[in-house]
C-alpha atoms as a PDB file:
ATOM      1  CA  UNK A   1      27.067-103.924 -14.919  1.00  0.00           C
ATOM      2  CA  UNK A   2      29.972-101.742 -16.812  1.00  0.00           C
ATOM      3  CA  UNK A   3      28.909 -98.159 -16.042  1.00  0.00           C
ATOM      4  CA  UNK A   4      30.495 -94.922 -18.435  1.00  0.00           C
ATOM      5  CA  UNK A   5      32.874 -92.775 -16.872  1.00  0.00           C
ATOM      6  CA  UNK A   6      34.892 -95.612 -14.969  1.00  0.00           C
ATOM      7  CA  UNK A   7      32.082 -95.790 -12.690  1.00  0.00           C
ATOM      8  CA  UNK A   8      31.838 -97.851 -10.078  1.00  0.00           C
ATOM      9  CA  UNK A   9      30.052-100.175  -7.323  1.00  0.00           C
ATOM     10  CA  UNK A  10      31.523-100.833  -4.130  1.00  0.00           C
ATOM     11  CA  UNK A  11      29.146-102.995  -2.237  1.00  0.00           C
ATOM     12  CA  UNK A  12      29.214-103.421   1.852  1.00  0.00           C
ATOM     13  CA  UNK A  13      30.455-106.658   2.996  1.00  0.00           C
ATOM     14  CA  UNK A  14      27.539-105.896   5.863  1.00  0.00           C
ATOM     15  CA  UNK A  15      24.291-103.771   4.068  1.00  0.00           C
ATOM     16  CA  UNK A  16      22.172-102.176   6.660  1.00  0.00           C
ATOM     17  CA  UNK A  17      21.168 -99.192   4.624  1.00  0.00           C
ATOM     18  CA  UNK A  18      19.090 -99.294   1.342  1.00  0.00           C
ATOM     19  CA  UNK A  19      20.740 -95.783  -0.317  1.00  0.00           C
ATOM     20  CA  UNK A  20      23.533 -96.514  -2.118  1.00  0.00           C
ATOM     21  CA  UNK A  21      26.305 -93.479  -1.145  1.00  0.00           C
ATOM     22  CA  UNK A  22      26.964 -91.603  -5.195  1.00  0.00           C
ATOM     23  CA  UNK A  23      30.862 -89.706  -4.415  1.00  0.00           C
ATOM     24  CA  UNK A  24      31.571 -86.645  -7.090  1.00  0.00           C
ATOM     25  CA  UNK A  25      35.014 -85.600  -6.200  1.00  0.00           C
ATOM     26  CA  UNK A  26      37.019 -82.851  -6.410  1.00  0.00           C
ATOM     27  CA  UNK A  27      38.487 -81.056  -9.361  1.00  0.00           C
ATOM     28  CA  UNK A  28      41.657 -81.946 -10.474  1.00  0.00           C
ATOM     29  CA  UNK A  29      41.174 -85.475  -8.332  1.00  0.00           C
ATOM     30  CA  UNK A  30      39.598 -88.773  -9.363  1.00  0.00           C
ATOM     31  CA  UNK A  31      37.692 -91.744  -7.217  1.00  0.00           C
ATOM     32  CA  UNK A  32      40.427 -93.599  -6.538  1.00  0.00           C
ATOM     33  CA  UNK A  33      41.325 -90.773  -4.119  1.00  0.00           C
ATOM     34  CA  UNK A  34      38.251 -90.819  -1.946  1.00  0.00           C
ATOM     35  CA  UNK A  35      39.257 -94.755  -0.964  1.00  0.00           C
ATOM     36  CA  UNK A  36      39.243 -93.496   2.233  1.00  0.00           C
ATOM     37  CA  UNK A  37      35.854 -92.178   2.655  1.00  0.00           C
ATOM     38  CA  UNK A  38      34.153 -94.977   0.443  1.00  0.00           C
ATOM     39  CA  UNK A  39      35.905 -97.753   2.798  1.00  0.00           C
ATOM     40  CA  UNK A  40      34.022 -95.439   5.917  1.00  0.00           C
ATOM     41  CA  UNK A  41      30.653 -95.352   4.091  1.00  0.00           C
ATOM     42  CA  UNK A  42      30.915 -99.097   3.331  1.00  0.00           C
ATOM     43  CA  UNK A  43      31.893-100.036   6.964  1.00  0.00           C
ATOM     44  CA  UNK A  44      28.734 -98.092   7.744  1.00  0.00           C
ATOM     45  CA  UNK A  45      26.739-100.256   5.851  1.00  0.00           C
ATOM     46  CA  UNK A  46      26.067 -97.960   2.834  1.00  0.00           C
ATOM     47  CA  UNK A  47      26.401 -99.216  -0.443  1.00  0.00           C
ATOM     48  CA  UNK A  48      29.025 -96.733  -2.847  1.00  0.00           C
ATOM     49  CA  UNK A  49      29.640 -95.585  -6.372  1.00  0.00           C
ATOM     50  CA  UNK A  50      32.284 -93.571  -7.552  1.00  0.00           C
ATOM     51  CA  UNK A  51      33.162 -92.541 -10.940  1.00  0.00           C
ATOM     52  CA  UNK A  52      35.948 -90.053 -12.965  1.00  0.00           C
ATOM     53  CA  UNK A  53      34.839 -86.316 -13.612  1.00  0.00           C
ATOM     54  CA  UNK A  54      35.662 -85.628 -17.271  1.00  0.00           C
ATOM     55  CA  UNK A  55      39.045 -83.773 -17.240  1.00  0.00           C
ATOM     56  CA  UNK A  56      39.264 -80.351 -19.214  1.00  0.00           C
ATOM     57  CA  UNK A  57      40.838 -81.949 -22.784  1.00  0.00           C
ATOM     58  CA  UNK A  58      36.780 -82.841 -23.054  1.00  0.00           C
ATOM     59  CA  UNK A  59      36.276 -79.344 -24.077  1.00  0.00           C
ATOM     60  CA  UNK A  60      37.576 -79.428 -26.887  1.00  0.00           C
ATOM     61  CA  UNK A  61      35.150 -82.506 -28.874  1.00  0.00           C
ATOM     62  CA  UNK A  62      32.274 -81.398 -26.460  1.00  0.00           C
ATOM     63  CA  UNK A  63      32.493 -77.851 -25.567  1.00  0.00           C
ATOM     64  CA  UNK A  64      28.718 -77.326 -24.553  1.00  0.00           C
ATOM     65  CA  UNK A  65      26.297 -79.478 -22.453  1.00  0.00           C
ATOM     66  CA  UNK A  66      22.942 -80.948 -23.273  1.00  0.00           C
ATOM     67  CA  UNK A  67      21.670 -77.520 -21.022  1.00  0.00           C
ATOM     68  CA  UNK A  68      23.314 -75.514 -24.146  1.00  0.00           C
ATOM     69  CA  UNK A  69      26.064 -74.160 -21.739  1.00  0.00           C
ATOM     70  CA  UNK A  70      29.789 -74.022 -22.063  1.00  0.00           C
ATOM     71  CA  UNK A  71      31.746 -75.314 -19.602  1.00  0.00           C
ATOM     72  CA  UNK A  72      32.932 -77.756 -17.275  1.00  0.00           C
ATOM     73  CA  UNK A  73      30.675 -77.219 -14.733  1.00  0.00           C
ATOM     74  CA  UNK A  74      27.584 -78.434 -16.967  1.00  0.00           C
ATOM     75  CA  UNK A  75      29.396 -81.535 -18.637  1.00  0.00           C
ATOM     76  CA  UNK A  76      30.220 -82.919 -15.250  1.00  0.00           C
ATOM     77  CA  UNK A  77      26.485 -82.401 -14.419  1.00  0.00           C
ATOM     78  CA  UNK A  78      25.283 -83.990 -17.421  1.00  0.00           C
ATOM     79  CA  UNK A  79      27.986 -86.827 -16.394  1.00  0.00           C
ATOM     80  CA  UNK A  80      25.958 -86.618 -12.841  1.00  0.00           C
ATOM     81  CA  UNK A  81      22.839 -86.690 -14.503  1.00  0.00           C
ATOM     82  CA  UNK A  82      23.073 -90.367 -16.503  1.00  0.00           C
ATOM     83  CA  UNK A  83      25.113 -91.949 -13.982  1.00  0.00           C
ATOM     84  CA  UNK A  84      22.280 -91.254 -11.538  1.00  0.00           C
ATOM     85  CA  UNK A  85      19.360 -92.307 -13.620  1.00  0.00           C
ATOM     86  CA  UNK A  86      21.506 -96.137 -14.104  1.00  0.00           C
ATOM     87  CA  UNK A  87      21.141 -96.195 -10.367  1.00  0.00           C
ATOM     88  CA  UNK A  88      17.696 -97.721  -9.406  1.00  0.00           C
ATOM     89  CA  UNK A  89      18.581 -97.204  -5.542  1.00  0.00           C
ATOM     90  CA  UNK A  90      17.616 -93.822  -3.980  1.00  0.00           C
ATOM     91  CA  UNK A  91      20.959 -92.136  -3.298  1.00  0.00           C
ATOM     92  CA  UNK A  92      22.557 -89.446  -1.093  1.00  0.00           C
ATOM     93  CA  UNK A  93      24.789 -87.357  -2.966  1.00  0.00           C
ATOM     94  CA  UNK A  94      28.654 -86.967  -1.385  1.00  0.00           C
ATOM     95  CA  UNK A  95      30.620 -84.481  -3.233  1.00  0.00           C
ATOM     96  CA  UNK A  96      33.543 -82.533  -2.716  1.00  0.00           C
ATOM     97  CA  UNK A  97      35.103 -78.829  -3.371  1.00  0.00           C
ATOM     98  CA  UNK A  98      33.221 -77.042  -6.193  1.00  0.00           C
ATOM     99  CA  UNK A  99      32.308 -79.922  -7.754  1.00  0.00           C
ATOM    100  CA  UNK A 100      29.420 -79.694  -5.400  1.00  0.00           C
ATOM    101  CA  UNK A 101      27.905 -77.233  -7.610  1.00  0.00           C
ATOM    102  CA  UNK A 102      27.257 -79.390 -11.115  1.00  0.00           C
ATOM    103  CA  UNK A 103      25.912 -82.459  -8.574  1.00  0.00           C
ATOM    104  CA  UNK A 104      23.492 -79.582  -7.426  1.00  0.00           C
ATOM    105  CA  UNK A 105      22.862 -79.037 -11.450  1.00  0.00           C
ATOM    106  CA  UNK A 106      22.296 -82.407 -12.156  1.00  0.00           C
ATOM    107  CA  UNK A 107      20.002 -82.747  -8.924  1.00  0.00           C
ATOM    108  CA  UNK A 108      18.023 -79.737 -10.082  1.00  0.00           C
ATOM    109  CA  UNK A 109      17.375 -81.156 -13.719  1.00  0.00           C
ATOM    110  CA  UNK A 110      16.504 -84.369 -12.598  1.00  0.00           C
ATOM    111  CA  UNK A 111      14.221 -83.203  -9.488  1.00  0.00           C
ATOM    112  CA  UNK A 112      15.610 -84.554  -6.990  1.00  0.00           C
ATOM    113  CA  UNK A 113      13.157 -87.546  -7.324  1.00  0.00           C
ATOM    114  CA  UNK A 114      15.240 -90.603  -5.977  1.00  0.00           C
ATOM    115  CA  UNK A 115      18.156 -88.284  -3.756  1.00  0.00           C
ATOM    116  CA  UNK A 116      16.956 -88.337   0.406  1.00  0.00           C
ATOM    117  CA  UNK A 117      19.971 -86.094   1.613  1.00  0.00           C
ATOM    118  CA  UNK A 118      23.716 -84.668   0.443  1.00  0.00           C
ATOM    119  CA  UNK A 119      26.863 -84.202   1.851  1.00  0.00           C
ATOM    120  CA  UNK A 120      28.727 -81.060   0.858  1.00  0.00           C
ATOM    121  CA  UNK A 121      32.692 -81.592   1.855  1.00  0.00           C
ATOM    122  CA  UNK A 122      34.630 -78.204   1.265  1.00  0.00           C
ATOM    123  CA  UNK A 123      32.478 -76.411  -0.699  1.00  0.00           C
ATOM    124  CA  UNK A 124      30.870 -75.197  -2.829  1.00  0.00           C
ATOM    125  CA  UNK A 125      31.924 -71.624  -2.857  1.00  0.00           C
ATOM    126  CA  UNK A 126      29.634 -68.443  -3.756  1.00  0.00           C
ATOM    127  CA  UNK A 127      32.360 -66.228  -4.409  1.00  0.00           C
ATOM    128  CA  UNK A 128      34.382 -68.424  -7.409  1.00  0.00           C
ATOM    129  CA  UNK A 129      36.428 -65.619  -8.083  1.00  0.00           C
ATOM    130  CA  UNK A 130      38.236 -65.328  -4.954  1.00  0.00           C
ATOM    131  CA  UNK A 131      38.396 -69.135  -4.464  1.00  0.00           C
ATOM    132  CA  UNK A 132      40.294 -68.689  -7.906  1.00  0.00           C
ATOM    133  CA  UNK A 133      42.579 -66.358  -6.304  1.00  0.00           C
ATOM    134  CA  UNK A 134      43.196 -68.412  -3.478  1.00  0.00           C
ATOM    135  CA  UNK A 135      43.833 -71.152  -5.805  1.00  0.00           C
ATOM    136  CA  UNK A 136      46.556 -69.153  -7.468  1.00  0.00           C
ATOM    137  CA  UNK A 137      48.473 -69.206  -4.402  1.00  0.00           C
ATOM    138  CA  UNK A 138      47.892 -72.666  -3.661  1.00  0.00           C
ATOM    139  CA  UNK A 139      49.864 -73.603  -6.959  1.00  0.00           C
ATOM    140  CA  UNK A 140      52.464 -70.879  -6.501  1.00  0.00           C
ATOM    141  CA  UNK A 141      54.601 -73.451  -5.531  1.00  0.00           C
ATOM    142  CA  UNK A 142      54.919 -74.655  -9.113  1.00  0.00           C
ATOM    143  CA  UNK A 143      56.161 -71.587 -10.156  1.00  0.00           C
ATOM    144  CA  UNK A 144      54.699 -68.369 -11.096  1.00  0.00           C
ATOM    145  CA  UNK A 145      54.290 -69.588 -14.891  1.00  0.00           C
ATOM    146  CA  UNK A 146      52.660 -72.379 -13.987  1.00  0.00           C
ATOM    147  CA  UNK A 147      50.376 -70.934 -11.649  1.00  0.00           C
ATOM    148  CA  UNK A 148      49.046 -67.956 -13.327  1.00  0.00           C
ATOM    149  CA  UNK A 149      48.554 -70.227 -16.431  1.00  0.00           C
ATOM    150  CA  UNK A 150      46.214 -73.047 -13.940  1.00  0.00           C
ATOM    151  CA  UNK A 151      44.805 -69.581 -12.213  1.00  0.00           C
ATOM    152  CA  UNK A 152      43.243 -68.257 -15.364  1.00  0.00           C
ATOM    153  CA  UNK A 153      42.395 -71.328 -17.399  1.00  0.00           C
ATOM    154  CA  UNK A 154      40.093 -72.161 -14.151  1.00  0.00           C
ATOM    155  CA  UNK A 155      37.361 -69.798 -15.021  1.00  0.00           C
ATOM    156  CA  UNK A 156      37.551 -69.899 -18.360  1.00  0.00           C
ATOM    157  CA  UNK A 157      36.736 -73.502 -18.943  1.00  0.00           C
ATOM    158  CA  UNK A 158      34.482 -73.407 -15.477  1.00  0.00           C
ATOM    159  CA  UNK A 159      31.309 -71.584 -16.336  1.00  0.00           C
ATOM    160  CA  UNK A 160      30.271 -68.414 -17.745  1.00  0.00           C
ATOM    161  CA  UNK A 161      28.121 -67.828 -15.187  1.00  0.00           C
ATOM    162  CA  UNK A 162      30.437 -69.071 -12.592  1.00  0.00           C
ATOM    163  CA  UNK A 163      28.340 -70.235  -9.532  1.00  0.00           C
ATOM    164  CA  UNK A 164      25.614 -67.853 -10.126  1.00  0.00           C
ATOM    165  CA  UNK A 165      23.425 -70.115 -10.970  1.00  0.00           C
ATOM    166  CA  UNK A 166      23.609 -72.411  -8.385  1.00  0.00           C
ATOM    167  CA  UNK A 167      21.084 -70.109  -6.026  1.00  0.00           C
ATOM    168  CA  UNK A 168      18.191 -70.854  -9.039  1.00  0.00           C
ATOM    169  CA  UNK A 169      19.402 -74.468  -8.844  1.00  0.00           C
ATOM    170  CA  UNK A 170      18.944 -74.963  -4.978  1.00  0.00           C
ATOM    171  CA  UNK A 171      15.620 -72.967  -4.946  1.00  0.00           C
ATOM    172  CA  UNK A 172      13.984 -76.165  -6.882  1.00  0.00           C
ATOM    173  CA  UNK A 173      14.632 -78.428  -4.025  1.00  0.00           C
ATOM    174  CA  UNK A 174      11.980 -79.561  -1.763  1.00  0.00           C
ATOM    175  CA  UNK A 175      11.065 -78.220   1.528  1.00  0.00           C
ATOM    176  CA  UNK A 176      13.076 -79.433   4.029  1.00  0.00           C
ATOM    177  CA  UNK A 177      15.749 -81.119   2.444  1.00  0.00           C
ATOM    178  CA  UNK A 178      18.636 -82.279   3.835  1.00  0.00           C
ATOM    179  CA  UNK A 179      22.265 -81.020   3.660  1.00  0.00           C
ATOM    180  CA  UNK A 180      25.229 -81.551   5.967  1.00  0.00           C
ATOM    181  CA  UNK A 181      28.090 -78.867   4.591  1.00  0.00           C
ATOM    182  CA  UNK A 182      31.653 -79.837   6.056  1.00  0.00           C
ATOM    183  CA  UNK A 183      33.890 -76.920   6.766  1.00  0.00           C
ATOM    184  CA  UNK A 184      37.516 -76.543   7.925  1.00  0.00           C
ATOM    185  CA  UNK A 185      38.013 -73.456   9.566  1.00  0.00           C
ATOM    186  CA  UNK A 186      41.494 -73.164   8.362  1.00  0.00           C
ATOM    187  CA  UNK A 187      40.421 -73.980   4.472  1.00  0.00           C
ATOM    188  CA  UNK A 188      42.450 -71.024   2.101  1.00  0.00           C
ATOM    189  CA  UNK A 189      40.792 -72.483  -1.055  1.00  0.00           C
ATOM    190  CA  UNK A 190      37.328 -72.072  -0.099  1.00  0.00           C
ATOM    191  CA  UNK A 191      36.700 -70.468   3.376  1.00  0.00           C
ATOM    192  CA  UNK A 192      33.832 -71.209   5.464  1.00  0.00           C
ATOM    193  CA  UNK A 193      31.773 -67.958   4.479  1.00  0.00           C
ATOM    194  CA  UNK A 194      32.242 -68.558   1.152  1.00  0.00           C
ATOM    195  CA  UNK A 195      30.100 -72.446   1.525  1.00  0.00           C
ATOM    196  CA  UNK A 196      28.398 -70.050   4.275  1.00  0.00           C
ATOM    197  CA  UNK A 197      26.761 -67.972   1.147  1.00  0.00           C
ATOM    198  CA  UNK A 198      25.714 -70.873  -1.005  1.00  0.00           C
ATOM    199  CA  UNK A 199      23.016 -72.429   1.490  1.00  0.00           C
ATOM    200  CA  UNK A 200      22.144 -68.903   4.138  1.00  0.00           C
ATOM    201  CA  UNK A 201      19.967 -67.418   1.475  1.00  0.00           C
ATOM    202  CA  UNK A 202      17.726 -70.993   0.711  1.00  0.00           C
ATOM    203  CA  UNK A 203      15.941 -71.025   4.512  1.00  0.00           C
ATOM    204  CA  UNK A 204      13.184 -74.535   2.488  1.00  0.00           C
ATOM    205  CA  UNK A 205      16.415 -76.512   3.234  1.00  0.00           C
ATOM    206  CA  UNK A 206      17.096 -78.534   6.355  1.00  0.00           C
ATOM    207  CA  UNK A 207      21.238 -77.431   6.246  1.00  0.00           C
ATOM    208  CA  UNK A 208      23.611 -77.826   8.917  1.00  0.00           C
ATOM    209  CA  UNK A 209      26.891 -77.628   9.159  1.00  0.00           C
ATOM    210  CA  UNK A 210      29.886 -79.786  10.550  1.00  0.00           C
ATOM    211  CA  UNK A 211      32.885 -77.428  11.238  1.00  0.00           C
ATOM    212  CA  UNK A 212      36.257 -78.850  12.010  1.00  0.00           C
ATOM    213  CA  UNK A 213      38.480 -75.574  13.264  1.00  0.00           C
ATOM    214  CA  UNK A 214      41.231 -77.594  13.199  1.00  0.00           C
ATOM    215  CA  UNK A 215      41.156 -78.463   9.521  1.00  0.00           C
ATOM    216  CA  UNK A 216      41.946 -77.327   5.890  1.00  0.00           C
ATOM    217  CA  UNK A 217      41.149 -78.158   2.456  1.00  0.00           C
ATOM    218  CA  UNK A 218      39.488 -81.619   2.431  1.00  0.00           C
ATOM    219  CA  UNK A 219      41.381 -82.972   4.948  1.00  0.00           C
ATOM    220  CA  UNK A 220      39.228 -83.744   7.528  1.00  0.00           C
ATOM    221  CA  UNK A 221      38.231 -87.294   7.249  1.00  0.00           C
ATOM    222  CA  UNK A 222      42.252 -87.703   6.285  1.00  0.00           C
ATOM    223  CA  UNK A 223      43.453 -85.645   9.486  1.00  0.00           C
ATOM    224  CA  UNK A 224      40.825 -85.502  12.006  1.00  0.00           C
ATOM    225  CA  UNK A 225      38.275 -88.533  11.964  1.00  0.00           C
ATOM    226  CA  UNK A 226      37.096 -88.371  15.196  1.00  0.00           C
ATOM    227  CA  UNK A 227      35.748 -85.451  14.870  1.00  0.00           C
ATOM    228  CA  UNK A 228      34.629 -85.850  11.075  1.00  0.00           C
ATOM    229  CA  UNK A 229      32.575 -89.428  11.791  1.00  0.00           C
ATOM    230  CA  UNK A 230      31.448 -87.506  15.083  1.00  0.00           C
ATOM    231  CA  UNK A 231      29.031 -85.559  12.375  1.00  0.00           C
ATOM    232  CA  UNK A 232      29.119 -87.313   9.476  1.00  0.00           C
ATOM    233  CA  UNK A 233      27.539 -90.672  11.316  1.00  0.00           C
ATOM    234  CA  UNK A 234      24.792 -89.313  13.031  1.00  0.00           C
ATOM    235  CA  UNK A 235      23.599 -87.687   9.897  1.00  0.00           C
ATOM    236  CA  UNK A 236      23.685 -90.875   7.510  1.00  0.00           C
ATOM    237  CA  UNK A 237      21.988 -92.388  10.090  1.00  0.00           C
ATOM    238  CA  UNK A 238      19.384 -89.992  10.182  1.00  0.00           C
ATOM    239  CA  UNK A 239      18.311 -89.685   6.799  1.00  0.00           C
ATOM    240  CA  UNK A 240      19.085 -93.462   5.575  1.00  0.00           C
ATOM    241  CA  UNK A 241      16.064 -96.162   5.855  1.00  0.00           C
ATOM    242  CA  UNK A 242      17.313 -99.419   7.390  1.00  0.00           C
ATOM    243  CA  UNK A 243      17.414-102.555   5.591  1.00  0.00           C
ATOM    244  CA  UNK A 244      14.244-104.462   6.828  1.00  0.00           C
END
């Protein structure tokens, strides 16, 4: 099947899990940069799709999503949304940064009917602004030009209502679902009390958290595996149903 978006199906050689694995990934990346963790997943068993995140130049022939809100945050949900409902399998959602945030839009509008779990890697942040800030430094090393131009366009083509929506958007999912949020301690994009705030308020959700002191900005997998699969495993394998 040819899926929109450049999406994708990466099948496991050896299937012992009936969820397929659905990757969002992070802004300013694309799927063939989480290789890595869709060659993990698939060793594991898990069937994987992947697709591309529309890049900002969308704005511009489809400013405002099907929700009647400008921004990117609500076209990559509606993205989200579709590719999800062309899935039969249930899924557990793997997303990364503050992407996070429109899977947790599209999960919302589509009530979480066929989506047993998530994995939140690096984010999402509750305090967007300063994760812009931090951002701004990150890119500093492009020159100041460069960086206060990426630094502002951020919000604006975000959201107007940056992430404050997201708390509405997590209070619609069921009782006791299932999160695992993956923090590096030494993150400077999007600290651990920043992801910290999205989840502490919503105590229906079954969150926990894998923190990796060690590690930044969604490097863990990348940098520290041990200690990454050491988590991430264990949880699959909790809230995955075997192949009989």
């Amino acid at each position: 099947m040819k899926y929109p978006f450049d999406g994708e199906y990466f099948s496991s050689k050896q299937k012992r899990y009936n969820e397929v694995i659905f990757f969002v990934h992070f802004y300013d990346g694309s799927k063939s940069q989480l290789r890595r963790h869709i060659d993990l997943v698939n060793e594991l068993g898990f069937d994987a799709f992947a697709f591309n995140l529309l890049d900002k130049m969308a704005l511009f022939t489809n400013p405002i999503s099907r929700s009647k809100k400008p921004g990117l945050k609500h076209l990559w949900a509606d993205q989200i949304h579709d590719l999800l409902n062309l899935l039969p399998q249930k899924k557990i959602i793997y997303s990364f940064s503050n992407p996070s945030a429109s899977a947790i839009e599209a999960m919302a509008t589509r009530h979480n009917l066929d989506i047993v779990a998530m994995v939140c890697d690096s984010g999402p942040s509750t305090k967007f602004l300063e994760s812009v800030f931090h951002l701004f430094q990150h890119y500093r090393k492009e020159g100041l030009v460069n960086s206060i131009t990426k630094t502002l366009i951020t919000p604006l083509v975000w959201s107007p209502y940056l992430h404050k929506d997201m708390h509405d958007h997590l209070e619609t999912f069921p009782k006791g679902f299932k999160i695992l949020s993956i923090r590096g301690w030494k993150d400077m994009l999007i600290p651990p009390n920043h992801i910290d705030g999205t989840f502490e308020p919503h105590t229906h959700l079954d969150w926990r958290k894998l923190s990796l002191p060690k590690a930044g900005h969604l490097n863990g997998l990348k940098d520290f595996k041990d200690e990454y699969t050491a988590g991430l495993i264990p949880f699959l394998q909790e809230v995955a149903t075997p192949v009989s």
